[in-house]
C-alpha atoms as a PDB file:
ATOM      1  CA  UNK A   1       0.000   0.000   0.000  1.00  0.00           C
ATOM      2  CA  UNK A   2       1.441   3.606  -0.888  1.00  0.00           C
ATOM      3  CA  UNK A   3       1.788   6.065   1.170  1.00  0.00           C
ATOM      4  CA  UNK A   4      -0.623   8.004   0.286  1.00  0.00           C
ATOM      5  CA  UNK A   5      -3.377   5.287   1.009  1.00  0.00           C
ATOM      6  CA  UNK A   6      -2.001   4.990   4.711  1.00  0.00           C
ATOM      7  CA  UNK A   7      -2.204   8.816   5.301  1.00  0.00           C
ATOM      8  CA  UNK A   8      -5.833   8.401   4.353  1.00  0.00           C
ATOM      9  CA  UNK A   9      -6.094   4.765   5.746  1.00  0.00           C
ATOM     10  CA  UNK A  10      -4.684   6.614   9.011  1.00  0.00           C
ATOM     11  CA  UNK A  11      -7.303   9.726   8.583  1.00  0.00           C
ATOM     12  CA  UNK A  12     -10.285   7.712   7.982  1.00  0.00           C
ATOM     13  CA  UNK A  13     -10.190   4.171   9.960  1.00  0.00           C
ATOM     14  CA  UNK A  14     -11.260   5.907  13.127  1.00  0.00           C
ATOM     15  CA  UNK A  15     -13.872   7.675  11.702  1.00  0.00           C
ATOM     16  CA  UNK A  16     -15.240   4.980  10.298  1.00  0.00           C
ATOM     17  CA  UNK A  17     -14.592   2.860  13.829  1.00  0.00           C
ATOM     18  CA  UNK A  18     -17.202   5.783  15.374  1.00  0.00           C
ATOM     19  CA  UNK A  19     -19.989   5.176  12.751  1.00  0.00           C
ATOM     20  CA  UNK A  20     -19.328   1.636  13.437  1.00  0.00           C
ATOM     21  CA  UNK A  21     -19.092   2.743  17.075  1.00  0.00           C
ATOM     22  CA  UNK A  22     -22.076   4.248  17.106  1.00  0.00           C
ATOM     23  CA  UNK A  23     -23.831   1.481  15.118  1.00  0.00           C
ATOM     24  CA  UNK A  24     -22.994  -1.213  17.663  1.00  0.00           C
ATOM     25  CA  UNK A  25     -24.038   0.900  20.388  1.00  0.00           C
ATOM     26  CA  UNK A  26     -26.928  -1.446  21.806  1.00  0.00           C
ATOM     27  CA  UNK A  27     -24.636  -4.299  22.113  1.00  0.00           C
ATOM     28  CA  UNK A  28     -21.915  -3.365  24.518  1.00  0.00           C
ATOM     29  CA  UNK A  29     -19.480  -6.392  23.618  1.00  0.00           C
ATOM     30  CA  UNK A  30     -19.941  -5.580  19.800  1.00  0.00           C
ATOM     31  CA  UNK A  31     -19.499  -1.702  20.057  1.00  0.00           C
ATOM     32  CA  UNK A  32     -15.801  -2.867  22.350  1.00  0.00           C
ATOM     33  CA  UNK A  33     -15.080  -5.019  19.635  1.00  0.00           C
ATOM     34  CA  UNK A  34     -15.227  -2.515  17.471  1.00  0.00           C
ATOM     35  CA  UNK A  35     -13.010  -0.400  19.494  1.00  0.00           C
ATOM     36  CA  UNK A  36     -10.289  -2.360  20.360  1.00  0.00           C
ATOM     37  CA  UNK A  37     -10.449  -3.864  16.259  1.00  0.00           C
ATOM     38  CA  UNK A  38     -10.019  -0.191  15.184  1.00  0.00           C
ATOM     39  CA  UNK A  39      -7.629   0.783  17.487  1.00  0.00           C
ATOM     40  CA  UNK A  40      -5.688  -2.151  16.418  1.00  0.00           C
ATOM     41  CA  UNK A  41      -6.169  -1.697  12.424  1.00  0.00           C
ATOM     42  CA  UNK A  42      -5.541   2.054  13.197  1.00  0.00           C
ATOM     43  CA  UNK A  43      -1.775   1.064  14.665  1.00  0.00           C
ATOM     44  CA  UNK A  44      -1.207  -1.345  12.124  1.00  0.00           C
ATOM     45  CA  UNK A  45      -2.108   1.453   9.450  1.00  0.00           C
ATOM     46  CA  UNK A  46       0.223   3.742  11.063  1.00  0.00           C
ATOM     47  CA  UNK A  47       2.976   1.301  11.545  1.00  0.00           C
ATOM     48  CA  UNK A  48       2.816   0.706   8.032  1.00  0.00           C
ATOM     49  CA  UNK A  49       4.373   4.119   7.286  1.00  0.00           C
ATOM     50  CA  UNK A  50       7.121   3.804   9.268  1.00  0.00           C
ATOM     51  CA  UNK A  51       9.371   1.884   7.131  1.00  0.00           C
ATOM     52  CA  UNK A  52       9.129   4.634   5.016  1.00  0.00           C
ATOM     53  CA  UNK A  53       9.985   7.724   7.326  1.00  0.00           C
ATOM     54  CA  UNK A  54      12.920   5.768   8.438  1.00  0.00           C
ATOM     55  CA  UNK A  55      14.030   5.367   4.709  1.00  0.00           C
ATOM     56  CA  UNK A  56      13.846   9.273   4.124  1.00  0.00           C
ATOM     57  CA  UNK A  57      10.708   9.168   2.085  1.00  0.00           C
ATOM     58  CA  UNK A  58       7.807  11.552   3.045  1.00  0.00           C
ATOM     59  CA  UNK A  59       4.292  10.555   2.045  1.00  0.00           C
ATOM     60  CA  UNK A  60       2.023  12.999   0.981  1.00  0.00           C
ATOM     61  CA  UNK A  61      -1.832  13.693   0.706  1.00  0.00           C
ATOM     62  CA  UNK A  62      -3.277  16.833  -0.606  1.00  0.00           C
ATOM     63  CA  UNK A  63      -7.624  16.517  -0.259  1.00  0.00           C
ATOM     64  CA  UNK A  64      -8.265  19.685  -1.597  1.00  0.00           C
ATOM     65  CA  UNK A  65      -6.215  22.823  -3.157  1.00  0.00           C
ATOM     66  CA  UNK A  66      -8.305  26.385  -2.653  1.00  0.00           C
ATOM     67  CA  UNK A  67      -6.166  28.659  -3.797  1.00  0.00           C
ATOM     68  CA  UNK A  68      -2.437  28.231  -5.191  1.00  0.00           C
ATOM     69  CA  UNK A  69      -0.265  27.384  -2.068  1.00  0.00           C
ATOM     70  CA  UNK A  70      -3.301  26.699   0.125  1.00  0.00           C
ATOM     71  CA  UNK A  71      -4.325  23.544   0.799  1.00  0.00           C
ATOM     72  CA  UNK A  72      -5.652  20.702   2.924  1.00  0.00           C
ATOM     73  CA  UNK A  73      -2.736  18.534   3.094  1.00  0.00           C
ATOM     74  CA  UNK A  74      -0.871  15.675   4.622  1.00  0.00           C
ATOM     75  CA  UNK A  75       2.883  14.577   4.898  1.00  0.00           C
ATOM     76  CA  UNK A  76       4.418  12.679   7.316  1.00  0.00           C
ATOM     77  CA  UNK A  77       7.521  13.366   8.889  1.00  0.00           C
ATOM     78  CA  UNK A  78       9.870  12.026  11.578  1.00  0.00           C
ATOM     79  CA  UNK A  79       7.989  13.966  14.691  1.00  0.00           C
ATOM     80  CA  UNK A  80       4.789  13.385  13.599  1.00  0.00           C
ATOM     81  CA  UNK A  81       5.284  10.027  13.101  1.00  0.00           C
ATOM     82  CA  UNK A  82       6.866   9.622  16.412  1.00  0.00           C
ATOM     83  CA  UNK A  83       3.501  11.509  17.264  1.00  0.00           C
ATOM     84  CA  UNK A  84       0.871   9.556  15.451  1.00  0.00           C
ATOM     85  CA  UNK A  85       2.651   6.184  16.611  1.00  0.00           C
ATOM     86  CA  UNK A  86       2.394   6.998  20.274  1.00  0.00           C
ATOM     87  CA  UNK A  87      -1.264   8.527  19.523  1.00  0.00           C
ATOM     88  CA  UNK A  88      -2.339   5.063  18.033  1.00  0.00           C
ATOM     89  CA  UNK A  89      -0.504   3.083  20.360  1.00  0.00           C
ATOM     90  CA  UNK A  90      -2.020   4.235  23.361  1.00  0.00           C
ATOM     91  CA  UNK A  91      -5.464   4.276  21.982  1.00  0.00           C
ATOM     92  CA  UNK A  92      -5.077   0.477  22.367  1.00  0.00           C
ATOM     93  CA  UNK A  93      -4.332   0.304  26.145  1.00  0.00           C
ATOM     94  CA  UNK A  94      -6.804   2.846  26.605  1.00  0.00           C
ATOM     95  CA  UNK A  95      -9.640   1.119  24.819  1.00  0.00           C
ATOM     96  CA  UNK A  96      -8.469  -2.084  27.659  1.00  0.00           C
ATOM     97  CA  UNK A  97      -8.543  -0.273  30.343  1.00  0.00           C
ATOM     98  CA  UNK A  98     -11.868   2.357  29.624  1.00  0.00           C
ATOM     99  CA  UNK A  99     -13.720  -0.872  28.992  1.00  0.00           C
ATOM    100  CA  UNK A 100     -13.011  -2.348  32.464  1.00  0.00           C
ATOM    101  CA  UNK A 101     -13.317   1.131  33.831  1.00  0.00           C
ATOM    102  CA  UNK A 102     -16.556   1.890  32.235  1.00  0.00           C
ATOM    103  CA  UNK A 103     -18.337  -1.344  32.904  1.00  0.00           C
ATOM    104  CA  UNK A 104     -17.225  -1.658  36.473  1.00  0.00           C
ATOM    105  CA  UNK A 105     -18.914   1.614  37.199  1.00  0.00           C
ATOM    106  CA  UNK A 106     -21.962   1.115  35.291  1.00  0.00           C
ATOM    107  CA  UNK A 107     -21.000   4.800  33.512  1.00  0.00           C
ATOM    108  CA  UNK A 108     -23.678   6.366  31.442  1.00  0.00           C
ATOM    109  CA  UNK A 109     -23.197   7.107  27.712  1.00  0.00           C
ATOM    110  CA  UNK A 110     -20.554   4.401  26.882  1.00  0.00           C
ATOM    111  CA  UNK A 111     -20.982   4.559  23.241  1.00  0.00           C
ATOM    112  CA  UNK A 112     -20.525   8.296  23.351  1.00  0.00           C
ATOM    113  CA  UNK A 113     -17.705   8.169  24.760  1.00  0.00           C
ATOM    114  CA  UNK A 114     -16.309   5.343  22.718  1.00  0.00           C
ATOM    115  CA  UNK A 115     -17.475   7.257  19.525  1.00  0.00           C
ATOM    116  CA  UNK A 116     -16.155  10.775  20.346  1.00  0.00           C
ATOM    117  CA  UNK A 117     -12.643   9.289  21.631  1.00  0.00           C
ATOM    118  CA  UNK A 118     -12.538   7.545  18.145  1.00  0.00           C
ATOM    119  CA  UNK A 119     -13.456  10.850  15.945  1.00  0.00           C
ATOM    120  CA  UNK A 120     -11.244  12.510  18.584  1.00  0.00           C
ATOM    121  CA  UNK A 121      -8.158   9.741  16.910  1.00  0.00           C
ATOM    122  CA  UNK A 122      -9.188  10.542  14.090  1.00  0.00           C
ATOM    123  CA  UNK A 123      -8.231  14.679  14.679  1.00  0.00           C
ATOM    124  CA  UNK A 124      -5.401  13.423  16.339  1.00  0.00           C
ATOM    125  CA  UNK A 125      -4.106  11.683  13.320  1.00  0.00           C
ATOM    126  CA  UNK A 126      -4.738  14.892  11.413  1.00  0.00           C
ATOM    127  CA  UNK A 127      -2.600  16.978  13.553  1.00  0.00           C
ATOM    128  CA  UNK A 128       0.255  14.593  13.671  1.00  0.00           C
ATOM    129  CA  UNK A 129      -0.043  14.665  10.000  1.00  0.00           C
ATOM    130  CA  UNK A 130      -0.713  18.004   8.853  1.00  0.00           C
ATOM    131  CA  UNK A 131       1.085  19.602   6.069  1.00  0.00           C
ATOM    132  CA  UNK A 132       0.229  23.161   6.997  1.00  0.00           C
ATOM    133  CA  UNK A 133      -0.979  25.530   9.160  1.00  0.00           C
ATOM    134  CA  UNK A 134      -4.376  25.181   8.038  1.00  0.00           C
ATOM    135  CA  UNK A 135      -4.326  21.512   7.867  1.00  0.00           C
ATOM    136  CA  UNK A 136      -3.207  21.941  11.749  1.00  0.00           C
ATOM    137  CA  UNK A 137      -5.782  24.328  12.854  1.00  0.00           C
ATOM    138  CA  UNK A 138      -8.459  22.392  11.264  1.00  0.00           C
ATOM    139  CA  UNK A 139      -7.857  19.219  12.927  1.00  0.00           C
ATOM    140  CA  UNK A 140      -6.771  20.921  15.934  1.00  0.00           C
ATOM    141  CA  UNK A 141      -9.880  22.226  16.298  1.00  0.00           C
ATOM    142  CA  UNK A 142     -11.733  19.106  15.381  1.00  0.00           C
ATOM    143  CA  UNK A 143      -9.829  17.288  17.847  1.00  0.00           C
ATOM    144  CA  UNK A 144     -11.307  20.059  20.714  1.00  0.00           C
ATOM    145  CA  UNK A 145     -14.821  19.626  19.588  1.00  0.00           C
ATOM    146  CA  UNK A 146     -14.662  15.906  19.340  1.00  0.00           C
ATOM    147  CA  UNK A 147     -12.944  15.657  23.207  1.00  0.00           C
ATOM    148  CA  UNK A 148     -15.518  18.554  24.931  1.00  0.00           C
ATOM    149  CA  UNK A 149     -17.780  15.098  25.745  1.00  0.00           C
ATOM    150  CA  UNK A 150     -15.385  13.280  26.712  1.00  0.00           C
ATOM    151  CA  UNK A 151     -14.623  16.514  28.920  1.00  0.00           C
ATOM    152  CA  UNK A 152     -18.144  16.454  30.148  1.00  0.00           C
ATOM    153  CA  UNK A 153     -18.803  12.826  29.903  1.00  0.00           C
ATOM    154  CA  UNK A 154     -20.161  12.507  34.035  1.00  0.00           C
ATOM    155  CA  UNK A 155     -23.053  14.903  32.745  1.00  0.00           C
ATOM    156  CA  UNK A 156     -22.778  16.243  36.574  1.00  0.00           C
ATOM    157  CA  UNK A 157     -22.204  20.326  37.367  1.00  0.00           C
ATOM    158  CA  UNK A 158     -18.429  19.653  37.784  1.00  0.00           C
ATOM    159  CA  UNK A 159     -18.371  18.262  34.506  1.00  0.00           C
ATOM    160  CA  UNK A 160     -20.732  20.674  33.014  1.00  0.00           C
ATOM    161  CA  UNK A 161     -17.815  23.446  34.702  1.00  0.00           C
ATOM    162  CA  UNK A 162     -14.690  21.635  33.195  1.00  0.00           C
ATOM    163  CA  UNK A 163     -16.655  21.511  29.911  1.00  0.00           C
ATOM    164  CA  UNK A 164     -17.255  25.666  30.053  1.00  0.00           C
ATOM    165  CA  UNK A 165     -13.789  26.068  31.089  1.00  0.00           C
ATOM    166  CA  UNK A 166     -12.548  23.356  28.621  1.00  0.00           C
ATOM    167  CA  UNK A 167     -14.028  25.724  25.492  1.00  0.00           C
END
């Protein structure tokens, strides 16, 4: 697979793990399935590239051009790399653990959570890989949007606070 098809591959398995997510929401051992599956084809997808970066080659993704020189683009590089790596491998330990977490306290709005920490990968994946500023800013602020539930996920005042102080 080229490069160019893991940058995407990278972009787009975990948002298509949260409409899956979301999907399998009224069967709790599906929709954790899910999770931990994507999580897993999400690393893979990202490990994948690496061969690459360490040979000096830097795959590239441009979605859409607006004007000459400004774009929606991808490349990755040594840092983010490192970045996305990290990003993807922890999303694995922390599917493990929220799982036992959630379902030991009988939390509220599992498949929220599990759905917004996936789209929140998926900005996550878009920062490490950004090409520009714009790229960066974009997913940057994707990546707050998609985390303000997780932010506000005990639905209690506190929570409502962190979330106000959060945006």
């Amino acid at each position: 697979m080229s490069g160019e098809h893991l940058i995407a591959a990278a972009l787009l398995v975990p948002a298509a793990g949260a409409v899956l997510i979301a999907g399998a929401g009224r069967w709790p051992n599906v929709r954790e399935a899910v999770t931990i599956a994507t999580s897993a084809v999400l690393f893979a997808a990202v490990l994948a590239l690496l061969p690459g970066v360490l040979d000096g080659a830097r795959a590239q993704l441009v979605l859409l051009e607006m004007l000459p020189g400004i774009a929606i683009g991808f490349r990755i590089e040594p840092l983010g790399m490192l970045f996305a790596l990290v990003a993807s491998g922890l999303w694995i330990v922390n599917s493990v653990y929220s799982i036992g977490y959630m379902r030991s306290n009988k939390e509220s709005r599992q498949t929220r959570f599990y759905t917004c920490f996936a789209l929140a990968l998926s900005a996550t994946m878009g920062v490490a890989m950004a090409s520009n500023l714009l790229t960066l800013f974009l997913f940057y602020e994707m990546l707050t949007l998609s985390t303000w539930p997780l932010v506000t996920h005990h639905g209690d005042d506190k929570a409502r606070a962190g979330g106000r102080v959060y945006l």
